[in-house]
PDBML (XML) file of the C-alpha atoms, coordinates in Angstrom:
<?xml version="1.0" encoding="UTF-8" ?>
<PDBx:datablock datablockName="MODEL"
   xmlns:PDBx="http://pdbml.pdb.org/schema/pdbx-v50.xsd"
   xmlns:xsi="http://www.w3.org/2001/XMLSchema-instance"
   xsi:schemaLocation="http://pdbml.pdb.org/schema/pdbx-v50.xsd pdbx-v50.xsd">
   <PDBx:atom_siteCategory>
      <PDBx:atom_site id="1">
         <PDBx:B_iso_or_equiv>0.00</PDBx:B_iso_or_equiv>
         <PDBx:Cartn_x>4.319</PDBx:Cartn_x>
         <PDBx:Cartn_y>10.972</PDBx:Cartn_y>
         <PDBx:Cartn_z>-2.836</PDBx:Cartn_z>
         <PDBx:auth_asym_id>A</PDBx:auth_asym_id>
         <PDBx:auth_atom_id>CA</PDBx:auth_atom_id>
         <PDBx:auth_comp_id>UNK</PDBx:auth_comp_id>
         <PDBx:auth_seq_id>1</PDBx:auth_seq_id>
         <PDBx:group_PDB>ATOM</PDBx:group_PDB>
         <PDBx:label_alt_id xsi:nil="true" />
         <PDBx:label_asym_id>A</PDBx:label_asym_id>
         <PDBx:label_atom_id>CA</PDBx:label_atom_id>
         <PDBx:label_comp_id>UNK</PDBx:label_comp_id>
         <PDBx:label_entity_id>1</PDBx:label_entity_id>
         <PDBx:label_seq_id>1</PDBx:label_seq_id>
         <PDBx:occupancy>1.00</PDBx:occupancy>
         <PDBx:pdbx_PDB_model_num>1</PDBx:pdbx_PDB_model_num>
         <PDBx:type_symbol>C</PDBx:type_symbol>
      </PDBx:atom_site>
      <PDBx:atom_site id="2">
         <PDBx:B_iso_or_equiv>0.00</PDBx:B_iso_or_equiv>
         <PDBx:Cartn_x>0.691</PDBx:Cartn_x>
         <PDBx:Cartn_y>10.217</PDBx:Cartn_y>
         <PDBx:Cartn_z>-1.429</PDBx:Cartn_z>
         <PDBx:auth_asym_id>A</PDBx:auth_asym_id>
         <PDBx:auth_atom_id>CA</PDBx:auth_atom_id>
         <PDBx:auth_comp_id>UNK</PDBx:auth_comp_id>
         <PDBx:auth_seq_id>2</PDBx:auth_seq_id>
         <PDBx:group_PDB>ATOM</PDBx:group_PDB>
         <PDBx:label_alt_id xsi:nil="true" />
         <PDBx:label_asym_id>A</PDBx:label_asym_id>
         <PDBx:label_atom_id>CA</PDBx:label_atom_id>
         <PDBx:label_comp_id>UNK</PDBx:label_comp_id>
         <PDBx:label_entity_id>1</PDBx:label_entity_id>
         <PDBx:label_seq_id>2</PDBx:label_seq_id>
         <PDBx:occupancy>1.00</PDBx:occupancy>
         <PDBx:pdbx_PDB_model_num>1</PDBx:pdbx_PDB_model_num>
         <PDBx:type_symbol>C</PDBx:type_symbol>
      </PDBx:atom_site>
      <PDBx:atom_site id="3">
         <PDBx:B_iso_or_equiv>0.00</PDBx:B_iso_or_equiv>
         <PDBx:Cartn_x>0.844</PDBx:Cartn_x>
         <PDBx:Cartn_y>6.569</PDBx:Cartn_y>
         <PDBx:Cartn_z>-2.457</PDBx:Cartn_z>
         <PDBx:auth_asym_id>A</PDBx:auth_asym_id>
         <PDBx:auth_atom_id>CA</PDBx:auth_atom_id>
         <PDBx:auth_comp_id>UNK</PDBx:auth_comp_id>
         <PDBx:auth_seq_id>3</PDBx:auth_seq_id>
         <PDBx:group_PDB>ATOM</PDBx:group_PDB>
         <PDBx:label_alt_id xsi:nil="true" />
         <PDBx:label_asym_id>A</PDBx:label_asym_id>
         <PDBx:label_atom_id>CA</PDBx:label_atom_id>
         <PDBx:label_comp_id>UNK</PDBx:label_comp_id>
         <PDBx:label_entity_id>1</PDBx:label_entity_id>
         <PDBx:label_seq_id>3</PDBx:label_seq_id>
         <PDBx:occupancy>1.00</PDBx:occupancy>
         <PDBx:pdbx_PDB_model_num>1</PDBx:pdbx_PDB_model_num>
         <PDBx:type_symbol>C</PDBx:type_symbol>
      </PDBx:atom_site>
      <PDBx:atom_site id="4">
         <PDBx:B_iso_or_equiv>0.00</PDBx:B_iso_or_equiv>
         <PDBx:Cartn_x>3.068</PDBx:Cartn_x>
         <PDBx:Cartn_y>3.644</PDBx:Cartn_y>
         <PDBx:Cartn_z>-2.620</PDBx:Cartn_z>
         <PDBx:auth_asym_id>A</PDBx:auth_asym_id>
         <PDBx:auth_atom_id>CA</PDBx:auth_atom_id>
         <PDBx:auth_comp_id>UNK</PDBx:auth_comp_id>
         <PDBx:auth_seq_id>4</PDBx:auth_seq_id>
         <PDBx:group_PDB>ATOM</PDBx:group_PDB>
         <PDBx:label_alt_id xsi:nil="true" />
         <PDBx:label_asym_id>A</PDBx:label_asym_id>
         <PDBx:label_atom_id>CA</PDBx:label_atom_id>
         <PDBx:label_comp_id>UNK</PDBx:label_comp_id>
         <PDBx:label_entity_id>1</PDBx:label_entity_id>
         <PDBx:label_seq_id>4</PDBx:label_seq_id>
         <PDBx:occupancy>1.00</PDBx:occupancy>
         <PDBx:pdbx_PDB_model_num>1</PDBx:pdbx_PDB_model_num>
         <PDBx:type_symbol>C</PDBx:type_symbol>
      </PDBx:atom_site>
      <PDBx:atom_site id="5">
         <PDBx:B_iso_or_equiv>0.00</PDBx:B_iso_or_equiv>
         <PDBx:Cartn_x>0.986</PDBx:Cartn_x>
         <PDBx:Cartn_y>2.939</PDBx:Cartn_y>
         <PDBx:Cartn_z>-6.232</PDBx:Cartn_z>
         <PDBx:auth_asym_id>A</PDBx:auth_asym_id>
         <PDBx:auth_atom_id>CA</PDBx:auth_atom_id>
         <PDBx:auth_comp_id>UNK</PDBx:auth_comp_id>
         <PDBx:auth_seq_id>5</PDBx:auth_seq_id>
         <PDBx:group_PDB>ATOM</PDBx:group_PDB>
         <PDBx:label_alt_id xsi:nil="true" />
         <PDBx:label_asym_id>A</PDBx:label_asym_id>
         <PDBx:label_atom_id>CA</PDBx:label_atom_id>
         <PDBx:label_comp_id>UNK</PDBx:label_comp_id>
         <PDBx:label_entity_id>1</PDBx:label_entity_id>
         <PDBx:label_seq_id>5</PDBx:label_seq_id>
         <PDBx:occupancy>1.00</PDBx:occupancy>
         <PDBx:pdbx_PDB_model_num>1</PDBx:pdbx_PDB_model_num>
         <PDBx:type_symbol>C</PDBx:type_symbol>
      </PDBx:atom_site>
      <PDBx:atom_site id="6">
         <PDBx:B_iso_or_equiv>0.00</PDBx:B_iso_or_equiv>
         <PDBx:Cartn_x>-1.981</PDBx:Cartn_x>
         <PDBx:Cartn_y>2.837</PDBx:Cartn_y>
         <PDBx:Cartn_z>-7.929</PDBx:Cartn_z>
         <PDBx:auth_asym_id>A</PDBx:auth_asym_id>
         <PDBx:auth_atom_id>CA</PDBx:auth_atom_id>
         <PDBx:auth_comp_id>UNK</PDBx:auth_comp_id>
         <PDBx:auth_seq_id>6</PDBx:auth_seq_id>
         <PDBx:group_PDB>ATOM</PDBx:group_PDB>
         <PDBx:label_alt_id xsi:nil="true" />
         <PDBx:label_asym_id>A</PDBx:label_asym_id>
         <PDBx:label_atom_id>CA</PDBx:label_atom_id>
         <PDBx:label_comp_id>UNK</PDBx:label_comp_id>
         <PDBx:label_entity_id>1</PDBx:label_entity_id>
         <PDBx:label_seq_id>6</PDBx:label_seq_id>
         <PDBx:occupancy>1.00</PDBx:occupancy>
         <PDBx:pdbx_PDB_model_num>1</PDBx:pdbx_PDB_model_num>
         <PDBx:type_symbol>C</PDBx:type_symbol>
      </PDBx:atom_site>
      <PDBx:atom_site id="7">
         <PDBx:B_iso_or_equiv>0.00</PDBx:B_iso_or_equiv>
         <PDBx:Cartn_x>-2.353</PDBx:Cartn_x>
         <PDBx:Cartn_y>-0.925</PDBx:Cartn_y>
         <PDBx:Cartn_z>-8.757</PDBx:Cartn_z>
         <PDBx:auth_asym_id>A</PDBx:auth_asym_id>
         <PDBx:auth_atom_id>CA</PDBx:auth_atom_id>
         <PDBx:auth_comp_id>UNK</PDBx:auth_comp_id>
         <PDBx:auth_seq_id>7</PDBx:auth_seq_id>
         <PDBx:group_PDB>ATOM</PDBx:group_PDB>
         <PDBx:label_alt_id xsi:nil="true" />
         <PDBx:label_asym_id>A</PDBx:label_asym_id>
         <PDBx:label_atom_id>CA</PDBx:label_atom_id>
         <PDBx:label_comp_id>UNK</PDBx:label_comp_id>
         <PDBx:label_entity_id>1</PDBx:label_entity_id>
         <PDBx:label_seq_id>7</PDBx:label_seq_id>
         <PDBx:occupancy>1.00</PDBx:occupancy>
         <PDBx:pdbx_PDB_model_num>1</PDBx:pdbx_PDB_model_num>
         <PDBx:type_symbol>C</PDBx:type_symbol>
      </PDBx:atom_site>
      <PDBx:atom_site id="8">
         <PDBx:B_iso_or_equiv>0.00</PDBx:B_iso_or_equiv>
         <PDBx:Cartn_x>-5.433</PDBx:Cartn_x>
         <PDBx:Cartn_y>-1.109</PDBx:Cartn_y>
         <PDBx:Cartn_z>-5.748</PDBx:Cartn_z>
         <PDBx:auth_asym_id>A</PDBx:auth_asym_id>
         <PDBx:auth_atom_id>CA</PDBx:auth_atom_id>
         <PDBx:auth_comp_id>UNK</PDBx:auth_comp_id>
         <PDBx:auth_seq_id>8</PDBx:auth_seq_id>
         <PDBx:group_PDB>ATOM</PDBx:group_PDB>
         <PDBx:label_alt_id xsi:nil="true" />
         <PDBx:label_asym_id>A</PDBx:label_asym_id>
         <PDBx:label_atom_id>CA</PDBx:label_atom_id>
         <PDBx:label_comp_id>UNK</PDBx:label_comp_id>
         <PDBx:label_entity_id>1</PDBx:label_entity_id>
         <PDBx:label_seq_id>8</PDBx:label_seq_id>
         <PDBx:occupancy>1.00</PDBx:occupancy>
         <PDBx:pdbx_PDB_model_num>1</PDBx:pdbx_PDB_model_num>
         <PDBx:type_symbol>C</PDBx:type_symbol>
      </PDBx:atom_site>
      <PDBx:atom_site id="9">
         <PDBx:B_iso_or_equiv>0.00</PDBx:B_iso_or_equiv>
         <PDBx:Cartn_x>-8.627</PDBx:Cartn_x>
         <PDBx:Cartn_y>1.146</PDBx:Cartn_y>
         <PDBx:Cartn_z>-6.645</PDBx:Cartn_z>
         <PDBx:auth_asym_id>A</PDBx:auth_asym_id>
         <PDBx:auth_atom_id>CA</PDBx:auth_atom_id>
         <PDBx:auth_comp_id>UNK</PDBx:auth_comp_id>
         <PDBx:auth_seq_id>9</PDBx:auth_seq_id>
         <PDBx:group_PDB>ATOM</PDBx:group_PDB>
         <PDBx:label_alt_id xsi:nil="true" />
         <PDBx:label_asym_id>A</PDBx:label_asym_id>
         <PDBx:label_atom_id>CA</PDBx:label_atom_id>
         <PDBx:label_comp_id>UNK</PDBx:label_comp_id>
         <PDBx:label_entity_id>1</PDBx:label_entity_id>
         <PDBx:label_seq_id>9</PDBx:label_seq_id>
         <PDBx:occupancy>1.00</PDBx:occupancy>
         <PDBx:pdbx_PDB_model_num>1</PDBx:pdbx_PDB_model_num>
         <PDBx:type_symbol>C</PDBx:type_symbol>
      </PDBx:atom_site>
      <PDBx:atom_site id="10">
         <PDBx:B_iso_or_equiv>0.00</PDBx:B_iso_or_equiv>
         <PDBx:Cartn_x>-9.668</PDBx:Cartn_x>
         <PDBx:Cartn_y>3.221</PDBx:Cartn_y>
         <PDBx:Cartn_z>-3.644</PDBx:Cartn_z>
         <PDBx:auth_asym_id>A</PDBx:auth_asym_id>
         <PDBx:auth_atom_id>CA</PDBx:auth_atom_id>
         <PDBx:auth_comp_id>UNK</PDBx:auth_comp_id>
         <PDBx:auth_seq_id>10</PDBx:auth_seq_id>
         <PDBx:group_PDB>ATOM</PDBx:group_PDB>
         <PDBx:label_alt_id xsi:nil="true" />
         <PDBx:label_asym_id>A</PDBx:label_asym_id>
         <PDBx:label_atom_id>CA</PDBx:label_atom_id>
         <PDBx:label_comp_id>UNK</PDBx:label_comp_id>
         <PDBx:label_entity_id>1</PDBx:label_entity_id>
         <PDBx:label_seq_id>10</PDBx:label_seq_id>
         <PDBx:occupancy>1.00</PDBx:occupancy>
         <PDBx:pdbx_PDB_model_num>1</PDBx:pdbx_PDB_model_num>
         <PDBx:type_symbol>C</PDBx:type_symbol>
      </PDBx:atom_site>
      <PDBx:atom_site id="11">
         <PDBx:B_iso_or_equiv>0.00</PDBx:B_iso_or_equiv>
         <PDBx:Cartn_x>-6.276</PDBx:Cartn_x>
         <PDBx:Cartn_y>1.402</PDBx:Cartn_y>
         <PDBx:Cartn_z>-1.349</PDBx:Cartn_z>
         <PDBx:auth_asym_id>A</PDBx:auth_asym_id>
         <PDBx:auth_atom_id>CA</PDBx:auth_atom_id>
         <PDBx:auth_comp_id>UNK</PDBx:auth_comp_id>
         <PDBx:auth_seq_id>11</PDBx:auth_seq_id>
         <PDBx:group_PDB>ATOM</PDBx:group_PDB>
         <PDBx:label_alt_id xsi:nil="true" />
         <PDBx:label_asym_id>A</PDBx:label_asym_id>
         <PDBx:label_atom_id>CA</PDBx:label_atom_id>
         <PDBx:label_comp_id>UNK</PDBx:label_comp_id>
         <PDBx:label_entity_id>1</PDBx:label_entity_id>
         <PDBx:label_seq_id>11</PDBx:label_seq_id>
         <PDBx:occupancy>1.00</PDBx:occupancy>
         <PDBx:pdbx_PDB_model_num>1</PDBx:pdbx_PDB_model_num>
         <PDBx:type_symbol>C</PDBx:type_symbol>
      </PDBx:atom_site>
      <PDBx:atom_site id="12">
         <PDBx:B_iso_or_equiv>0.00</PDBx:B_iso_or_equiv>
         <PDBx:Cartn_x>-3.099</PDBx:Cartn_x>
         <PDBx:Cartn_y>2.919</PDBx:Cartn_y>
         <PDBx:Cartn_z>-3.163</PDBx:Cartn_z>
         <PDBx:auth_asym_id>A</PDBx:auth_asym_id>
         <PDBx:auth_atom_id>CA</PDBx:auth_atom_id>
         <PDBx:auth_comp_id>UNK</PDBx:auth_comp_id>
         <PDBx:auth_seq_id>12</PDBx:auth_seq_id>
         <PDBx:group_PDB>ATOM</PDBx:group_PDB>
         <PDBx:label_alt_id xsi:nil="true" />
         <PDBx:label_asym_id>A</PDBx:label_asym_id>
         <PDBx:label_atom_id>CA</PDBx:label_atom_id>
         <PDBx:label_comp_id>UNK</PDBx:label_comp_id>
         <PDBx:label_entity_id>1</PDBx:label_entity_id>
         <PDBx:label_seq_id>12</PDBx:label_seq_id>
         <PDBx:occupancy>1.00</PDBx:occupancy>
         <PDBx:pdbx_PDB_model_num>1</PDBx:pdbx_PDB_model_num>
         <PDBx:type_symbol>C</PDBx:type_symbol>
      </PDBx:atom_site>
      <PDBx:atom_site id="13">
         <PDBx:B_iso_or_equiv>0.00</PDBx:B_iso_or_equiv>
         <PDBx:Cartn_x>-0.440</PDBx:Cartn_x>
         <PDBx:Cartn_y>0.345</PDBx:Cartn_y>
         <PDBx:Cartn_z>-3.918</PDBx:Cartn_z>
         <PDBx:auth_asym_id>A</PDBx:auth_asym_id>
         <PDBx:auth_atom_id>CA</PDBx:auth_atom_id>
         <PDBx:auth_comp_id>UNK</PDBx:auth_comp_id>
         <PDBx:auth_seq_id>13</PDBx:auth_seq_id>
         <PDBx:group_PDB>ATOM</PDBx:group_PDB>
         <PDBx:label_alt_id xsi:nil="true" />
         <PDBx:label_asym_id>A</PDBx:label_asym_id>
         <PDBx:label_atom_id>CA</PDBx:label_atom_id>
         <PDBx:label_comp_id>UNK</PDBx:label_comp_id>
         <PDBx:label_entity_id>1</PDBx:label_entity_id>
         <PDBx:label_seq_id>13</PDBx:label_seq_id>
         <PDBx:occupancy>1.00</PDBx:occupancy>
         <PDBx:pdbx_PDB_model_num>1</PDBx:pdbx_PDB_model_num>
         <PDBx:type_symbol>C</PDBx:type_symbol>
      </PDBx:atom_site>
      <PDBx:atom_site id="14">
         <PDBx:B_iso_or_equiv>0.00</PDBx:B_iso_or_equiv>
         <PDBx:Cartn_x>0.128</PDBx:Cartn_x>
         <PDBx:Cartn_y>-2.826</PDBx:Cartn_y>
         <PDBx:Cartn_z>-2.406</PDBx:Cartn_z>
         <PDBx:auth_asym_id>A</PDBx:auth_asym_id>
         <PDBx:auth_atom_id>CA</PDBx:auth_atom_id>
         <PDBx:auth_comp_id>UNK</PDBx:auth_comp_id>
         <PDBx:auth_seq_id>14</PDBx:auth_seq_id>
         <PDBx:group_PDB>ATOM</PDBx:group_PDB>
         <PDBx:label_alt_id xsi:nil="true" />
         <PDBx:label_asym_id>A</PDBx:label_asym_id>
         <PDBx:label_atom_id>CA</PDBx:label_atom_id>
         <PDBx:label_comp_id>UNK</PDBx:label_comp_id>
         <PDBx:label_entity_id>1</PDBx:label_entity_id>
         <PDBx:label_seq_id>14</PDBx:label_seq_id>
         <PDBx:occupancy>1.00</PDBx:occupancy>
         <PDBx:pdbx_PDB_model_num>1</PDBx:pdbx_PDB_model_num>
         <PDBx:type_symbol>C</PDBx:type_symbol>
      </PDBx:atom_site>
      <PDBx:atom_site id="15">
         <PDBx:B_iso_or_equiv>0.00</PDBx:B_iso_or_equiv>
         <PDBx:Cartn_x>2.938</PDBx:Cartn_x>
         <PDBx:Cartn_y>-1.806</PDBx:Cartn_y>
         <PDBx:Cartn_z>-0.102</PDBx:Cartn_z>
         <PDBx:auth_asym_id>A</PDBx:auth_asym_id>
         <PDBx:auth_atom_id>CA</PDBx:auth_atom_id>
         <PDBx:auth_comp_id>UNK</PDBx:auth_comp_id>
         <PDBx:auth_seq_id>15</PDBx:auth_seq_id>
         <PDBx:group_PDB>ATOM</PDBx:group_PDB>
         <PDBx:label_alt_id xsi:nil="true" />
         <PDBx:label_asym_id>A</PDBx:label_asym_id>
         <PDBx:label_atom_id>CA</PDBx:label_atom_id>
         <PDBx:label_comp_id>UNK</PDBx:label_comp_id>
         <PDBx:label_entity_id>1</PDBx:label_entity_id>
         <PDBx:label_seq_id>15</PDBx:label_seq_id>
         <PDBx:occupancy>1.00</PDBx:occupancy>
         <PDBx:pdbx_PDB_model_num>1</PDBx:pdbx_PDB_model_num>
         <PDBx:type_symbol>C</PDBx:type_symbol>
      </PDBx:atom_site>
      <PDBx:atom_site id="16">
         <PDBx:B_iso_or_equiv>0.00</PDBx:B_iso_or_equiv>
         <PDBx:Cartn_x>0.351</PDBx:Cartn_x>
         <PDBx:Cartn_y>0.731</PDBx:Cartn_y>
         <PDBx:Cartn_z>1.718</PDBx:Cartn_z>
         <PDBx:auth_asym_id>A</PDBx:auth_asym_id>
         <PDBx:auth_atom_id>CA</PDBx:auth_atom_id>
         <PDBx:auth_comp_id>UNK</PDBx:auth_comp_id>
         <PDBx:auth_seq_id>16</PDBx:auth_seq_id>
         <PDBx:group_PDB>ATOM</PDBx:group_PDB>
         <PDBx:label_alt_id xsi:nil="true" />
         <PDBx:label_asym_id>A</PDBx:label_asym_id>
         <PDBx:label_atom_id>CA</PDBx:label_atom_id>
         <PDBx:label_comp_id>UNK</PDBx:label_comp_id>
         <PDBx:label_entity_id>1</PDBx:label_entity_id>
         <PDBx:label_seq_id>16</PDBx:label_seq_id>
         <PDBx:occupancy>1.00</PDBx:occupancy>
         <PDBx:pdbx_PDB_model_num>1</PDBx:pdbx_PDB_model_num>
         <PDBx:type_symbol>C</PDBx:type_symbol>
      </PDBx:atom_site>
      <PDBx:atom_site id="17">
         <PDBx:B_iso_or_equiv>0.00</PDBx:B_iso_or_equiv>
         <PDBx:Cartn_x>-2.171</PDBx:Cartn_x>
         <PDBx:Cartn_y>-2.456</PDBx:Cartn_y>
         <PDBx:Cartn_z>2.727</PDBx:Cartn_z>
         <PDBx:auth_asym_id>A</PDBx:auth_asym_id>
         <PDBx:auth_atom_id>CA</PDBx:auth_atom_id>
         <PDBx:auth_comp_id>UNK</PDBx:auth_comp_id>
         <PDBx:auth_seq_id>17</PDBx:auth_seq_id>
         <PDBx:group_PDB>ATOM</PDBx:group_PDB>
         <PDBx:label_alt_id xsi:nil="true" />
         <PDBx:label_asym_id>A</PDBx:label_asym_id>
         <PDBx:label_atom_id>CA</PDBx:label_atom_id>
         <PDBx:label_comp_id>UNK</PDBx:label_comp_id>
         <PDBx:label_entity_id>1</PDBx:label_entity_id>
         <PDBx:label_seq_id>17</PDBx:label_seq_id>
         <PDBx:occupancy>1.00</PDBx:occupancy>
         <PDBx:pdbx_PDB_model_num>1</PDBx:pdbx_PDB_model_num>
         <PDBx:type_symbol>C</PDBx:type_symbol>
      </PDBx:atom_site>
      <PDBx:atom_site id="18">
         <PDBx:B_iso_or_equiv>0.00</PDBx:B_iso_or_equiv>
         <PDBx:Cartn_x>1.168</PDBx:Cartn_x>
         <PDBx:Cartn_y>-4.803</PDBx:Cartn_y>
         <PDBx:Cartn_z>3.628</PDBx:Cartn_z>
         <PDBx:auth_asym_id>A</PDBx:auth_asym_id>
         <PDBx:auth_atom_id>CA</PDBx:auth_atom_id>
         <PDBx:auth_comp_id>UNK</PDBx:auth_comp_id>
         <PDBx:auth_seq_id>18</PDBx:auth_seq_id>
         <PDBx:group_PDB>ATOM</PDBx:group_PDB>
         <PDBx:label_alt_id xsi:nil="true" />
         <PDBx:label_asym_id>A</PDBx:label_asym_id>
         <PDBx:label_atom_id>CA</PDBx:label_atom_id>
         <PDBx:label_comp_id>UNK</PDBx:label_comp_id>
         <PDBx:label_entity_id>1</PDBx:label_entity_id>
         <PDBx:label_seq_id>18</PDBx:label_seq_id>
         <PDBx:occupancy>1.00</PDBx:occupancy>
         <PDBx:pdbx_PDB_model_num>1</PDBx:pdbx_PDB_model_num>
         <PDBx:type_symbol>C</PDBx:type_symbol>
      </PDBx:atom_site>
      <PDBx:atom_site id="19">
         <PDBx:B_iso_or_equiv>0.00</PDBx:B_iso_or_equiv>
         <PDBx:Cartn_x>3.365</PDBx:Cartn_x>
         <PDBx:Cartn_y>-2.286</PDBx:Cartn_y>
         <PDBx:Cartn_z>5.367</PDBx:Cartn_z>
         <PDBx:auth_asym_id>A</PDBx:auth_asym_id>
         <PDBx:auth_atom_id>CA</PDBx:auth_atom_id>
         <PDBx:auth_comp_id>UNK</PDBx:auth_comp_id>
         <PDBx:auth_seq_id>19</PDBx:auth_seq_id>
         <PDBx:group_PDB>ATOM</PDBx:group_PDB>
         <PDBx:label_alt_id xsi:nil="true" />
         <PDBx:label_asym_id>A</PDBx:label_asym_id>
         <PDBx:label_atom_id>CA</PDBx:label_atom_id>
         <PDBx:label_comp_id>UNK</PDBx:label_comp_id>
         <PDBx:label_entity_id>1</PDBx:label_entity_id>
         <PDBx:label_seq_id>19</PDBx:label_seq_id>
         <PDBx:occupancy>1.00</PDBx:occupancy>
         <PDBx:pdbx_PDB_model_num>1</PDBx:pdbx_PDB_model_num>
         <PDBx:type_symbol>C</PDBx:type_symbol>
      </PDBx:atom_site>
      <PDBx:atom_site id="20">
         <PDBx:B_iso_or_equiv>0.00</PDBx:B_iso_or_equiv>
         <PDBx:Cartn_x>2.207</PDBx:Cartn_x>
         <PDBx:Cartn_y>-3.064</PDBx:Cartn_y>
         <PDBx:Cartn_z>8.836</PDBx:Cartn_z>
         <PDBx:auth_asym_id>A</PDBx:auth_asym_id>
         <PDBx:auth_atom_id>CA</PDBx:auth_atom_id>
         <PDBx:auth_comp_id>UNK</PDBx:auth_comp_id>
         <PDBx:auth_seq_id>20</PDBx:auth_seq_id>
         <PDBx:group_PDB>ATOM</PDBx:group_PDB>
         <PDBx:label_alt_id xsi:nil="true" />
         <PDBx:label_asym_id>A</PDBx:label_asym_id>
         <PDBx:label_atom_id>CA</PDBx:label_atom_id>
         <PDBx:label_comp_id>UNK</PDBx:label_comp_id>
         <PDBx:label_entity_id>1</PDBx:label_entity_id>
         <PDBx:label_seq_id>20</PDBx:label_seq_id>
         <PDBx:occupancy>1.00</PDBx:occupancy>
         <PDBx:pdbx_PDB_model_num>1</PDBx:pdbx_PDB_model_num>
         <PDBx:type_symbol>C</PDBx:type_symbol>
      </PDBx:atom_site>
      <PDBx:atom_site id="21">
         <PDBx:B_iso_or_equiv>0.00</PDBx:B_iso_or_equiv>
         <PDBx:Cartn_x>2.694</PDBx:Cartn_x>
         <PDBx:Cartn_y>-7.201</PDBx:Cartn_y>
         <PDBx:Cartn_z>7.757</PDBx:Cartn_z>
         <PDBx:auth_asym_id>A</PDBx:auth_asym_id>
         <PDBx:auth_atom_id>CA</PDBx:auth_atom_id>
         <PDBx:auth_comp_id>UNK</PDBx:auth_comp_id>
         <PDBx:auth_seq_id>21</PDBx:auth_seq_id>
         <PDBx:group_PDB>ATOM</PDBx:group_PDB>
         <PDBx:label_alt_id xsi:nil="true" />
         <PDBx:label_asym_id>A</PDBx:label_asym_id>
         <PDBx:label_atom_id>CA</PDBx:label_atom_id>
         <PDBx:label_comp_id>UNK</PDBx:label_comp_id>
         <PDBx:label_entity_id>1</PDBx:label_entity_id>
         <PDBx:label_seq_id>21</PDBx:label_seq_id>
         <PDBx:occupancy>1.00</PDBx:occupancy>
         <PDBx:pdbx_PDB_model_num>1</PDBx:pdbx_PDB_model_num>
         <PDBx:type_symbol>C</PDBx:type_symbol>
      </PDBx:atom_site>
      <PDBx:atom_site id="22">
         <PDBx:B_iso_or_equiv>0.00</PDBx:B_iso_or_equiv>
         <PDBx:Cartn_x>5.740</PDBx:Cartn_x>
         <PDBx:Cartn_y>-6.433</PDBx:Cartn_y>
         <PDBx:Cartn_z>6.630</PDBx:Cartn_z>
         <PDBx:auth_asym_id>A</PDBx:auth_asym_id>
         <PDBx:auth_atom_id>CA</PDBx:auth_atom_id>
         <PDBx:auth_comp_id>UNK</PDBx:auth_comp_id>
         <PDBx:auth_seq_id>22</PDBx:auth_seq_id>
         <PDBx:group_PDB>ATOM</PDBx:group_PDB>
         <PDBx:label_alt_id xsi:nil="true" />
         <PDBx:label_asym_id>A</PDBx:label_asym_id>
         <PDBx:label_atom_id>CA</PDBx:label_atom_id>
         <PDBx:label_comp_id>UNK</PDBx:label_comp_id>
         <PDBx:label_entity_id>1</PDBx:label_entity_id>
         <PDBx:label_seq_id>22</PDBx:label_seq_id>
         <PDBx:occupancy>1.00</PDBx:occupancy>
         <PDBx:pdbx_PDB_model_num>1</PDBx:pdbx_PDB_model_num>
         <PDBx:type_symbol>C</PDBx:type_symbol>
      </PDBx:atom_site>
      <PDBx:atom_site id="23">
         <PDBx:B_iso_or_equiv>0.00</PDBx:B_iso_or_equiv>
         <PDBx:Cartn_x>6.837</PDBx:Cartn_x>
         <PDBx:Cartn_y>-5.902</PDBx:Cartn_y>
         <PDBx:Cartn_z>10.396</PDBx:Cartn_z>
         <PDBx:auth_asym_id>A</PDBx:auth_asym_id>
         <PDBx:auth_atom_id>CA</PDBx:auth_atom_id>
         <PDBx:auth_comp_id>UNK</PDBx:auth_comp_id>
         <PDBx:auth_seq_id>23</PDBx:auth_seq_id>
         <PDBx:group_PDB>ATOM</PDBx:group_PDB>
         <PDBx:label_alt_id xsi:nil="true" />
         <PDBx:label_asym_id>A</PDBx:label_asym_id>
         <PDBx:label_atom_id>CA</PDBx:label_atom_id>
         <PDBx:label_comp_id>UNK</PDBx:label_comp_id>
         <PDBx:label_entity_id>1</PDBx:label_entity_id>
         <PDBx:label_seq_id>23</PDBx:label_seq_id>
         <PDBx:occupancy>1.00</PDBx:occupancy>
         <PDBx:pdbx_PDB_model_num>1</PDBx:pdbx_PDB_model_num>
         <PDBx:type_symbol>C</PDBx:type_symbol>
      </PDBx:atom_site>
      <PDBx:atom_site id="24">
         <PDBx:B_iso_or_equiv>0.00</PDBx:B_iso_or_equiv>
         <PDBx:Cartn_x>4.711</PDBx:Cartn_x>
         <PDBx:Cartn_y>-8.128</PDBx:Cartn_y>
         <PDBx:Cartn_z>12.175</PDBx:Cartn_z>
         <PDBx:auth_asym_id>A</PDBx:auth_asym_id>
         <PDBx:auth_atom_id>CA</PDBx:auth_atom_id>
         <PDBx:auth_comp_id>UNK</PDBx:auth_comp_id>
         <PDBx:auth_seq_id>24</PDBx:auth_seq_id>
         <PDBx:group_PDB>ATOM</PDBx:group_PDB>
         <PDBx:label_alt_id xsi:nil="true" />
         <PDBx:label_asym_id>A</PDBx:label_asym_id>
         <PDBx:label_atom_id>CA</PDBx:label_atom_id>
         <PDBx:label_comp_id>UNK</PDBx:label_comp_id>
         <PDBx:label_entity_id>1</PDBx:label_entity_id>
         <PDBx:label_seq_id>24</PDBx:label_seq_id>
         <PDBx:occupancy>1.00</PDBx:occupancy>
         <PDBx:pdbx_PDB_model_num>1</PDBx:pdbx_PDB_model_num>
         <PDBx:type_symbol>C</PDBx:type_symbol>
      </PDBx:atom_site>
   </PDBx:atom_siteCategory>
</PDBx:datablock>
């Protein structure tokens, strides 16, 4: 799949824009 989701216009899903936080 392309994107975690679809719930962010334009961004994907919210665990594409946290993935790095997730780590750090």
């Amino acid at each position: 799949i392309k994107d975690s989701g679809r719930i962010l216009p334009g961004h994907g899903g919210v665990v594409d824009r946290i993935d790095a936080l997730l780590a750090v």
